[in-house]
C-alpha atoms as a PDB file:
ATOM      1  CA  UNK A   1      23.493  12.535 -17.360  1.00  0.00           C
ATOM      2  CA  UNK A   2      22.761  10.467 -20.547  1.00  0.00           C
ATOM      3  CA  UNK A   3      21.640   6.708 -19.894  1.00  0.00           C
ATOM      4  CA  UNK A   4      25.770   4.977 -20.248  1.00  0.00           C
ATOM      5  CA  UNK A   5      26.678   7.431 -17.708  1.00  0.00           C
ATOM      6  CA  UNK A   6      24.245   5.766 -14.875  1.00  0.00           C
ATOM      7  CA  UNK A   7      25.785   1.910 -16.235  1.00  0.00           C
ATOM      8  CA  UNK A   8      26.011  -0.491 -12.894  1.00  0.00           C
ATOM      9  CA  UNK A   9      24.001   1.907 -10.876  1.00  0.00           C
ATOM     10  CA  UNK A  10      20.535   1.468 -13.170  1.00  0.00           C
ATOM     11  CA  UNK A  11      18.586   0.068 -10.517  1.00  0.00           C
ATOM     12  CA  UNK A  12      19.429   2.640  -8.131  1.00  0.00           C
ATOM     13  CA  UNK A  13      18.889   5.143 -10.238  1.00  0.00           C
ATOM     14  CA  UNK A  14      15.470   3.809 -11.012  1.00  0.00           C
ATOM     15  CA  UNK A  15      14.408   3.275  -7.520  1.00  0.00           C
ATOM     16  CA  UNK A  16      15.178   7.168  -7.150  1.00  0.00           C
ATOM     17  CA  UNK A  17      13.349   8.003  -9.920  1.00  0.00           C
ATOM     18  CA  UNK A  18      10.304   6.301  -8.372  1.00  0.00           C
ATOM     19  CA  UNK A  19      10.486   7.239  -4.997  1.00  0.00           C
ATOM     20  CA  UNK A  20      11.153  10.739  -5.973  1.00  0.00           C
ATOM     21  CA  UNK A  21       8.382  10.605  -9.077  1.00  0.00           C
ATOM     22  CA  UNK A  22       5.963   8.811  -6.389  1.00  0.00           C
ATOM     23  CA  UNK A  23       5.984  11.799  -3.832  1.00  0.00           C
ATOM     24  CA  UNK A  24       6.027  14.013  -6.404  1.00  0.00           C
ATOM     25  CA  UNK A  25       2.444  12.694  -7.477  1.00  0.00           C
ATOM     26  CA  UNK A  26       1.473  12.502  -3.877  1.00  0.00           C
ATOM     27  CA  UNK A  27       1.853  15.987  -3.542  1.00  0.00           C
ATOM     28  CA  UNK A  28       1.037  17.658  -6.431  1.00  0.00           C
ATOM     29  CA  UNK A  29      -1.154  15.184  -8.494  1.00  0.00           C
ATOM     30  CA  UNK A  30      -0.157  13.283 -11.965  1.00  0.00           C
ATOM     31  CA  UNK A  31      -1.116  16.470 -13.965  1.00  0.00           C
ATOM     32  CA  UNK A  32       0.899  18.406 -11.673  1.00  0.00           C
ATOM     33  CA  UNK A  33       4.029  17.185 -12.179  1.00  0.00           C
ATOM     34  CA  UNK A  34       6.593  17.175 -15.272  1.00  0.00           C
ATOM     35  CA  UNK A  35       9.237  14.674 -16.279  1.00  0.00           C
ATOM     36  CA  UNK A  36      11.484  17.474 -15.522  1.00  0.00           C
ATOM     37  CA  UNK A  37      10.100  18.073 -12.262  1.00  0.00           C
ATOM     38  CA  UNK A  38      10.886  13.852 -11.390  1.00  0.00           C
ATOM     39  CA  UNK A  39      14.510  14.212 -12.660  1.00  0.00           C
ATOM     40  CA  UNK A  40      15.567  17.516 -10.593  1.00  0.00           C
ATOM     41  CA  UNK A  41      14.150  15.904  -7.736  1.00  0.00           C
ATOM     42  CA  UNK A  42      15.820  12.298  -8.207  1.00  0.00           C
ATOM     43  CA  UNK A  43      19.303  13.996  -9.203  1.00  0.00           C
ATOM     44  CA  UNK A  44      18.684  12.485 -12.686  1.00  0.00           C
ATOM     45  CA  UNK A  45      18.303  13.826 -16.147  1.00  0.00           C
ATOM     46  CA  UNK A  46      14.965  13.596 -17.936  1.00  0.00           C
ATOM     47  CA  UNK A  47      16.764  11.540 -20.482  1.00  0.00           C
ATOM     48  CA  UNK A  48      17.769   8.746 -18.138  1.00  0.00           C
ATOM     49  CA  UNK A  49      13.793   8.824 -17.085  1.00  0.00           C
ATOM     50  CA  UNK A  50      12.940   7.924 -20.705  1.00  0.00           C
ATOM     51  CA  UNK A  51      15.857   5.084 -20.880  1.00  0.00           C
ATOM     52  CA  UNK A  52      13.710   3.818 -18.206  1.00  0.00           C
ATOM     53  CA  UNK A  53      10.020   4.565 -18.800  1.00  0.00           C
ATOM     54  CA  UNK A  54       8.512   5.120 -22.140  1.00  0.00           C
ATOM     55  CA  UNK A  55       6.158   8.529 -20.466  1.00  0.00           C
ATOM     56  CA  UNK A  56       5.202  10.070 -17.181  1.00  0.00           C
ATOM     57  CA  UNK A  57       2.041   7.566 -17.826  1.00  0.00           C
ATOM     58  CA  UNK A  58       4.080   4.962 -17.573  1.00  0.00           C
ATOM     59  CA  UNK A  59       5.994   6.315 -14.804  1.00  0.00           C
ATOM     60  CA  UNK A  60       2.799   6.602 -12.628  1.00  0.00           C
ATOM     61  CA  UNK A  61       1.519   3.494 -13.503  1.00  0.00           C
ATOM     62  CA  UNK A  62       5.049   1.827 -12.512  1.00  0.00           C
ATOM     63  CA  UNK A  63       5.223   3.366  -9.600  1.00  0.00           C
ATOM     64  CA  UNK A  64       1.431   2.587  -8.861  1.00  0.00           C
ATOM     65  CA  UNK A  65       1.792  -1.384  -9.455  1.00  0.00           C
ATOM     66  CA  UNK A  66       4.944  -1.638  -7.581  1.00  0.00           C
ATOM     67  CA  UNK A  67       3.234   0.207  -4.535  1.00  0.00           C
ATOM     68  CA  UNK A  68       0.048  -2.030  -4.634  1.00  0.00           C
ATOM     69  CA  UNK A  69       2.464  -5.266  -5.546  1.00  0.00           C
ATOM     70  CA  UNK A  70       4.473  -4.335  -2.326  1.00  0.00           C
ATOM     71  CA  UNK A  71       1.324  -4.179  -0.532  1.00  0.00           C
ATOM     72  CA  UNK A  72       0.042  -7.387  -1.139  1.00  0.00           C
ATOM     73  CA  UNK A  73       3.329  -9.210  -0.450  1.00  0.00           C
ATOM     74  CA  UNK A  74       3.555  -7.420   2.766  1.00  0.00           C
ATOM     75  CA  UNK A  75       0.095  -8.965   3.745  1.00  0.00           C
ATOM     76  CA  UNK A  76       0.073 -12.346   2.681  1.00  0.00           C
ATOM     77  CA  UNK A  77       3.211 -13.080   4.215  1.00  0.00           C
ATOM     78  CA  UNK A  78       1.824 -11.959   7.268  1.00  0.00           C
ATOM     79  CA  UNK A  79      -1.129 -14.019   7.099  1.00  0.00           C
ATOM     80  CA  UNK A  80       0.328 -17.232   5.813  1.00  0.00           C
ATOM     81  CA  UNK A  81       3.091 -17.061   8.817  1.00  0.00           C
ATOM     82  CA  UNK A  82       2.249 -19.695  11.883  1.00  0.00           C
ATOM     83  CA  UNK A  83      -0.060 -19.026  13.914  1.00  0.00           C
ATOM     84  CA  UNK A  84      -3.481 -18.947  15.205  1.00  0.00           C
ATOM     85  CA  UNK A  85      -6.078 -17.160  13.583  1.00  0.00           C
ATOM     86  CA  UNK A  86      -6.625 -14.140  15.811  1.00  0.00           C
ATOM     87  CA  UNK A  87      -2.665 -14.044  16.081  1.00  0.00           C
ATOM     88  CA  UNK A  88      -2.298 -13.804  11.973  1.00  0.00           C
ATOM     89  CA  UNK A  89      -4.927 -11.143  11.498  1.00  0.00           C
ATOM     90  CA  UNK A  90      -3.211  -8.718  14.494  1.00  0.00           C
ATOM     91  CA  UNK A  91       0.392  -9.237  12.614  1.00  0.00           C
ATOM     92  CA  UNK A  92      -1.286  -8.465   9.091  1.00  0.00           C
ATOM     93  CA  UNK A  93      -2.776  -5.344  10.556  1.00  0.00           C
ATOM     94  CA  UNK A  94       0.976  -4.861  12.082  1.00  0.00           C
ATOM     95  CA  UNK A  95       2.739  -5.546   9.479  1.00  0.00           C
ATOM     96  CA  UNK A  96      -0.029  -3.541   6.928  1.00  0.00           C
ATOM     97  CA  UNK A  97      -0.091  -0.821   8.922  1.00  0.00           C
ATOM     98  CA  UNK A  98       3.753  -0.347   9.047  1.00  0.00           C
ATOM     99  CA  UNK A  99       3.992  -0.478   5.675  1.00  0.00           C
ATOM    100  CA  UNK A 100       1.393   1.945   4.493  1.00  0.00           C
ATOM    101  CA  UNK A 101       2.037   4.193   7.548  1.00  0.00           C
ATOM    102  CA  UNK A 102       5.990   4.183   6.808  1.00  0.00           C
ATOM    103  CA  UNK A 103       5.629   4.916   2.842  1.00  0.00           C
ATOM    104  CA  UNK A 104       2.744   7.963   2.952  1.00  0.00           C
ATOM    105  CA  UNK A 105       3.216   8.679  -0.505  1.00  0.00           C
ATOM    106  CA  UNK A 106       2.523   5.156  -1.305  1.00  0.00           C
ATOM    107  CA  UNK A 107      -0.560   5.712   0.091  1.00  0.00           C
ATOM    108  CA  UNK A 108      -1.490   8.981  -1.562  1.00  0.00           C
ATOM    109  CA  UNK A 109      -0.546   7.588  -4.720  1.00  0.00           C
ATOM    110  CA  UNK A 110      -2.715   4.729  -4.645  1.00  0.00           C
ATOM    111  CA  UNK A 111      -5.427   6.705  -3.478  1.00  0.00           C
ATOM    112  CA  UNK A 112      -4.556   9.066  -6.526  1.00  0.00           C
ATOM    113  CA  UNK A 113      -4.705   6.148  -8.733  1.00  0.00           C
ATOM    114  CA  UNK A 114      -7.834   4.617  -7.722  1.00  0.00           C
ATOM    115  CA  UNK A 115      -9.968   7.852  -7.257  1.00  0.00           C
ATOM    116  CA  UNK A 116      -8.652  10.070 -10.546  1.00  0.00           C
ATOM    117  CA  UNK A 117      -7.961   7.788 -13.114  1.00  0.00           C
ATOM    118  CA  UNK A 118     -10.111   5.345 -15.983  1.00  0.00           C
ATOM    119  CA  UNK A 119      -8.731   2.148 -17.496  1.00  0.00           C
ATOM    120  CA  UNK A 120      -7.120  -0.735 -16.399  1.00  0.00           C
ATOM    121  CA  UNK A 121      -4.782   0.552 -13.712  1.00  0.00           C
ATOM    122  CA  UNK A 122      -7.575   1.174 -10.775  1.00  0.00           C
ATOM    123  CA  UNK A 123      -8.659  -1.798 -11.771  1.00  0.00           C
ATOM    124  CA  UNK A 124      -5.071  -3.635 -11.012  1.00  0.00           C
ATOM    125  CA  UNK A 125      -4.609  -1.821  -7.737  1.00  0.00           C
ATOM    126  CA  UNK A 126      -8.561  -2.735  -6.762  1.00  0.00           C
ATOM    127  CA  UNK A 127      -7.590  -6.507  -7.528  1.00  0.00           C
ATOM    128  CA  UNK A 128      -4.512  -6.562  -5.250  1.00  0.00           C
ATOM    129  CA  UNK A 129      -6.589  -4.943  -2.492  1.00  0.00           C
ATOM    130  CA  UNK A 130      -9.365  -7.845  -3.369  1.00  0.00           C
ATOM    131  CA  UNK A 131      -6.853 -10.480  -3.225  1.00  0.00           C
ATOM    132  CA  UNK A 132      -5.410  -8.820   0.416  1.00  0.00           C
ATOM    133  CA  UNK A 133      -9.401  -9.224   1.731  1.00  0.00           C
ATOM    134  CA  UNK A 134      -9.308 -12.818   0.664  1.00  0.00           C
ATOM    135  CA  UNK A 135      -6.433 -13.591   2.371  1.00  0.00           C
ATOM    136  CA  UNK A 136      -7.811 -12.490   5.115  1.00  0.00           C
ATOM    137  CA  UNK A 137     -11.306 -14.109   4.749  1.00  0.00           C
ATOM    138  CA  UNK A 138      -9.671 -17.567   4.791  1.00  0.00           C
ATOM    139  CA  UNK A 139      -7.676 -16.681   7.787  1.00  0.00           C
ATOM    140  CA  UNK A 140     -11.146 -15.444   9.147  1.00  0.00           C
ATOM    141  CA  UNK A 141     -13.017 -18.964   7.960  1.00  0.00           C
ATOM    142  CA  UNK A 142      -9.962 -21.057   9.627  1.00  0.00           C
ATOM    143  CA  UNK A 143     -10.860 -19.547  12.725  1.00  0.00           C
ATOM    144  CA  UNK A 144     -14.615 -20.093  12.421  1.00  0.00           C
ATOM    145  CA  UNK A 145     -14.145 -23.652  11.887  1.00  0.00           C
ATOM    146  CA  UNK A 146     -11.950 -24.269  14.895  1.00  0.00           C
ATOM    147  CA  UNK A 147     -14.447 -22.465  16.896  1.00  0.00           C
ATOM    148  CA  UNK A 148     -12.137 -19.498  17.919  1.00  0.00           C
ATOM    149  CA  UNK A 149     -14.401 -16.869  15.775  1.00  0.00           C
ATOM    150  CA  UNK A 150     -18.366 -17.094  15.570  1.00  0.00           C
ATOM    151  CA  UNK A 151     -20.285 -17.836  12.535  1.00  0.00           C
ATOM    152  CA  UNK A 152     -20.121 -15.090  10.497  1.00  0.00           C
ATOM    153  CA  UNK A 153     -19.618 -13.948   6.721  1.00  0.00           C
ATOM    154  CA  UNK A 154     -15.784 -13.942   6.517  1.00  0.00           C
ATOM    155  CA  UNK A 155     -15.898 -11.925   3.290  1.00  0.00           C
ATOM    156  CA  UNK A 156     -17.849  -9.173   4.421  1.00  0.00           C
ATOM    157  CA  UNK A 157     -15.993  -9.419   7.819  1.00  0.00           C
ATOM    158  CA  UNK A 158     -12.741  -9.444   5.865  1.00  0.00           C
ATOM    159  CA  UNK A 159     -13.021  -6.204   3.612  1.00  0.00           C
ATOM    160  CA  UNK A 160     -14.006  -4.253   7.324  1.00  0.00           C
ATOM    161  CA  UNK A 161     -10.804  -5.549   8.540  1.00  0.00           C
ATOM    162  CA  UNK A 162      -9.215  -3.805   6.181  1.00  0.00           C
ATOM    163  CA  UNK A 163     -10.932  -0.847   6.101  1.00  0.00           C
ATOM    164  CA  UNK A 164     -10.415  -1.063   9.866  1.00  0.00           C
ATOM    165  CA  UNK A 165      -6.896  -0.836   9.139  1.00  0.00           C
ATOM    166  CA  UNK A 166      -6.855   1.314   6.287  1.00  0.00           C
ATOM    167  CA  UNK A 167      -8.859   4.190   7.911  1.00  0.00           C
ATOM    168  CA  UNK A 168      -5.926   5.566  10.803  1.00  0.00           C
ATOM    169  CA  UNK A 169      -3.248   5.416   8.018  1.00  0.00           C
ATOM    170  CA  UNK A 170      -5.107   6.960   5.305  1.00  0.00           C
ATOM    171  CA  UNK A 171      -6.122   9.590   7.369  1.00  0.00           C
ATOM    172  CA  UNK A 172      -2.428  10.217   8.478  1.00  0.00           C
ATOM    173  CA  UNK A 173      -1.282  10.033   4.792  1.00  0.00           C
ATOM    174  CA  UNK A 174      -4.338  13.204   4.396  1.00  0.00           C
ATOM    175  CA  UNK A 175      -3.373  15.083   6.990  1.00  0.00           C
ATOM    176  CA  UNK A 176      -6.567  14.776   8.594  1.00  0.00           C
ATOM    177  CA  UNK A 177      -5.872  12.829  11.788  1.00  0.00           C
ATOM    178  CA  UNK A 178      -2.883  14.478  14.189  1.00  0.00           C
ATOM    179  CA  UNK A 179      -3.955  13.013  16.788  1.00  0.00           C
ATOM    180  CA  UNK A 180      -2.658  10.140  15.925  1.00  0.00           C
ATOM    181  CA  UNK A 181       0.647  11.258  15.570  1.00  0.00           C
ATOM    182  CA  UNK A 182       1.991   9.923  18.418  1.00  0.00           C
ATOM    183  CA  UNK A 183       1.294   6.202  18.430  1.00  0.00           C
ATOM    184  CA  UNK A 184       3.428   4.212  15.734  1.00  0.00           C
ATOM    185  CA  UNK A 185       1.670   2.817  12.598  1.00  0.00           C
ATOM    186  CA  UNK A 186       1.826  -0.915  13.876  1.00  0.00           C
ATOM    187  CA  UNK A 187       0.044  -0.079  17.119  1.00  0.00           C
ATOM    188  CA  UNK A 188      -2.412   1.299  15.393  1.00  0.00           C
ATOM    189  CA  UNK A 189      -2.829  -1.163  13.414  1.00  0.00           C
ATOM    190  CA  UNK A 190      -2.630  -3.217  16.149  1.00  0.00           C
ATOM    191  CA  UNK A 191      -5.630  -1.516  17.561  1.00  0.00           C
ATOM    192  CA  UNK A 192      -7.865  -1.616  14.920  1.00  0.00           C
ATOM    193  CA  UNK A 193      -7.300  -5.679  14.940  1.00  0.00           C
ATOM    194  CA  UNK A 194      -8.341  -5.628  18.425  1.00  0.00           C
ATOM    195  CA  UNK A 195     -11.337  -3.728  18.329  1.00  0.00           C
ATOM    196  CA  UNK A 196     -12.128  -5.654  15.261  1.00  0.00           C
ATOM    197  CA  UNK A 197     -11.534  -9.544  16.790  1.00  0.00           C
ATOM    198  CA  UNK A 198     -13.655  -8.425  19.817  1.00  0.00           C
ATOM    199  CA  UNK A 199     -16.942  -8.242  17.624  1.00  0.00           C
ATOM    200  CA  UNK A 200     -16.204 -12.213  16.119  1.00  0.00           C
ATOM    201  CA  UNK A 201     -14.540 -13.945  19.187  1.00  0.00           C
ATOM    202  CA  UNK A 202     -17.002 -16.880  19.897  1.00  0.00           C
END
């Protein structure tokens, strides 16, 4: 399929070439995996991959930025929507877990990103996940100040939030947890909130 062929349709095409490239490297790893590999498995051609990303590189790293972009949106709209404090942080770890839990590969890839590559890209995906544990350190603070929460440090209580939440879903995304298998990614999520809002209540 040469590039005019996919006119009208380019943004589906490219989402396929993501999603596809994306569990691809979730699988397999980024050294794993060829252009060619991406385009049999997206129903493309390799050259409509390189009308749309200059390399594999900068296929991963696409792929990697929308994930973690996707991510963040996800969990500051859950903790700017109304509501108290302890009823924000339970629909961010909802609404986080849902997300990370429903898109595996996301996860793997991020993972991938963060714990096998240098330069700037960890870096990018580390600053979305520091901007998520802010988020959720102000919520955290609002609830300290209107007594709900006791006095603690809502940064450090923040980034265990979220490793609170991360831990079920990455370990689903690894294969290492079945047991988990049978409650759905928000509950989950919704559990870890709990257990978590029980140790600052006032």
């Amino acid at each position: 399929m040469a590039p005019t062929e996919a006119h009208g349709n380019q943004d589906t095409a490219r989402d396929r070439i993501l999603a596809s490239a994306s569990a691809l490297f979730a699988r397999r790893g980024f050294d794993a995996v060829s252009v060619a590999d991406i385009a049999q498995a997206s129903g493309t051609s390799t050259s409509l991959i390189y009308y749309h990303f200059a390399d594999k590189q900068a296929l991963f790293e696409t792929a990697v930025l929308e994930a973690a972009d996707l991510m963040e949106s996800v969990a500051s709209a859950a903790l700017a929507q109304p509501g108290e404090p302890a009823e924000r942080l339970v629909a961010f770890a909802r609404a986080y877990s849902e997300l990370l839990g429903s898109h595996p590969d996301t996860m793997r890839v991020l993972i991938l990103s963060v714990a096998s590559l240098e330069g700037r890209l960890p870096q990018q995906v580390l600053e979305r996940a520091s901007a998520i544990v802010d988020a959720i350190a102000e919520t955290i603070a609002e609830g300290i100040a209107s007594g709900v929460f006791r006095a603690v440090d809502p940064k450090p209580a923040a980034a265990a939030l979220f490793a609170m939440t991360n831990a079920p879903v990455t370990a689903r995304a690894l294969a290492v947890a079945d047991g988990l298998a049978e409650t759905s990614h928000a509950d989950l999520g919704e559990r870890m909130a709990d257990l978590f809002l029980r140790g600052i209540r006032a």
